[in-house]
Structure formats: structure tokens, C-alpha cells
Protein backbone atom coordinates (compact mmCIF):
# COMPACT_ATOMS: atom_id res chain seq x y z
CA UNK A 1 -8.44 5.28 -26.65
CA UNK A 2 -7.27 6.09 -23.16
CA UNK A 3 -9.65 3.61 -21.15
CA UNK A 4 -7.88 0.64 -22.85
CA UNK A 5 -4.57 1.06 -21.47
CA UNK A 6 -5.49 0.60 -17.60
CA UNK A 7 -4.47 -2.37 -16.08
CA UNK A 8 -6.94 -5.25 -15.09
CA UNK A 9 -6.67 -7.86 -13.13
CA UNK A 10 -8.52 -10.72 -13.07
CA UNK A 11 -9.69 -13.41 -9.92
CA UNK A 12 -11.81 -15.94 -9.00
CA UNK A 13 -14.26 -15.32 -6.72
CA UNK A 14 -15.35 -18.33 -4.50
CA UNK A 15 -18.15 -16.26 -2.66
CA UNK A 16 -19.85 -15.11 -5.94
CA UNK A 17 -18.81 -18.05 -8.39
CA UNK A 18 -17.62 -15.48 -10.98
CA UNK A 19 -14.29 -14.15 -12.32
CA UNK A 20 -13.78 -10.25 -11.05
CA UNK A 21 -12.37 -7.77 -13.38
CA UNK A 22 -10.42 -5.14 -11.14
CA UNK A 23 -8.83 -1.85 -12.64
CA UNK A 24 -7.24 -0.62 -9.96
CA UNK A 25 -6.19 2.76 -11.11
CA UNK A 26 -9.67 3.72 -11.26
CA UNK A 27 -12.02 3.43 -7.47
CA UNK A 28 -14.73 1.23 -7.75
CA UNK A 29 -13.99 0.29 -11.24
CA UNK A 30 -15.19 -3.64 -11.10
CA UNK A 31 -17.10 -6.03 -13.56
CA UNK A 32 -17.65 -9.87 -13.12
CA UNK A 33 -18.09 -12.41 -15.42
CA UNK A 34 -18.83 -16.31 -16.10
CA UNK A 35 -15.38 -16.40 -17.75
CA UNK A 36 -12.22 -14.25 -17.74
CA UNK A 37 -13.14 -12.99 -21.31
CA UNK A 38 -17.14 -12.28 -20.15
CA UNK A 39 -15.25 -10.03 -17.24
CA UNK A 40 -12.97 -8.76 -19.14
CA UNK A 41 -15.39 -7.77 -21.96
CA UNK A 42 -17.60 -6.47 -18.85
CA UNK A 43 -14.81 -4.12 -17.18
CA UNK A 44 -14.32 -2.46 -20.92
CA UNK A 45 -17.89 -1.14 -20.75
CA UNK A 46 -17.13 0.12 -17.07
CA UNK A 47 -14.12 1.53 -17.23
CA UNK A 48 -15.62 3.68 -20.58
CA UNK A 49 -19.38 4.73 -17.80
CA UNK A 50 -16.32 5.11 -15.02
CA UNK A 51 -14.67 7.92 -17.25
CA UNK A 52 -17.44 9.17 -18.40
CA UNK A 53 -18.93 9.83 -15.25
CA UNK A 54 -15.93 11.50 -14.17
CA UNK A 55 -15.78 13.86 -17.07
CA UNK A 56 -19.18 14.73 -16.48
CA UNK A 57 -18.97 15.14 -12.76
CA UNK A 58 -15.33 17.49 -13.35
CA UNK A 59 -13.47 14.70 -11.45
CA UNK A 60 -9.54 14.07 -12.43
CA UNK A 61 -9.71 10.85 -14.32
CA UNK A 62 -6.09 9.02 -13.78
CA UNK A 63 -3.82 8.42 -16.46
CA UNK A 64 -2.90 4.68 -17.36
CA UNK A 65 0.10 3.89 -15.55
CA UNK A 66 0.49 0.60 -16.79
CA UNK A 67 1.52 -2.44 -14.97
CA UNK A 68 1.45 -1.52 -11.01
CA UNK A 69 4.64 -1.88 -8.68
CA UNK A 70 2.27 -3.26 -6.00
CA UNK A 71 -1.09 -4.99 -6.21
């Protein structure tokens, strides 16, 4: 599956007292989470209602570059 491949990354977020899940390749494409694995797990079901979305609204849905040369 395509949506598995992106790359997430994964902070601390003082304000909200969560961990953020952050694909990057994909605008808007967040999830939070008590722990990293709770965002993580979180992000998955995102990233599949980000695509989704896309493919329903004829938007170009990026390919998974893998790990980023900036961030």
C-alpha cells in the first residue's frame, strides 16, 4: 500500500501536551496522540482519508519520496 511509505515525523508538542504526527509530503496531513505509537497509529488513518479525499476530489496525490533532504 502506497500511504505507508510516506515519511512521518514525530514531536512533542508543549502547547497541546501531545505527540504530532507530521507527513510532510502530503498538506495538512497531521494526527496527534498521547504517545508516539497513539500518533503514529492516528496519522495511518489520515494519511489513508488524506488520499482518499484526493482521489475523490481528482487532486495529484504525491508519490512517497522517502526520507526528505530538508525538514
Amino acid at each position: 500500500m502506497m500511504d505507508n511509505k510516506y515519511e512521518i515525523i514525530i514531536y512533542w508538542s508543549e502547547a497541546d501536551q501531545c505527540f504530532l504526527a507530521e507527513v510532510p509530503e502530503l498538506p495538512g496531513c497531521m494526527a496527534d496522540g498521547l504517545t508516539q505509537e497513539k500518533a503514529v497509529e492516528n496519522v495511518k488513518i489520515i494519511i489513508a482519508e488524506w488520499v482518499e479525499t484526493a482521489k475523490k476530489m481528482g487532486r495529484e496525490i504525491p508519490k512517497p519520496k522517502g526520507r526528505l533532504i530538508y525538514a
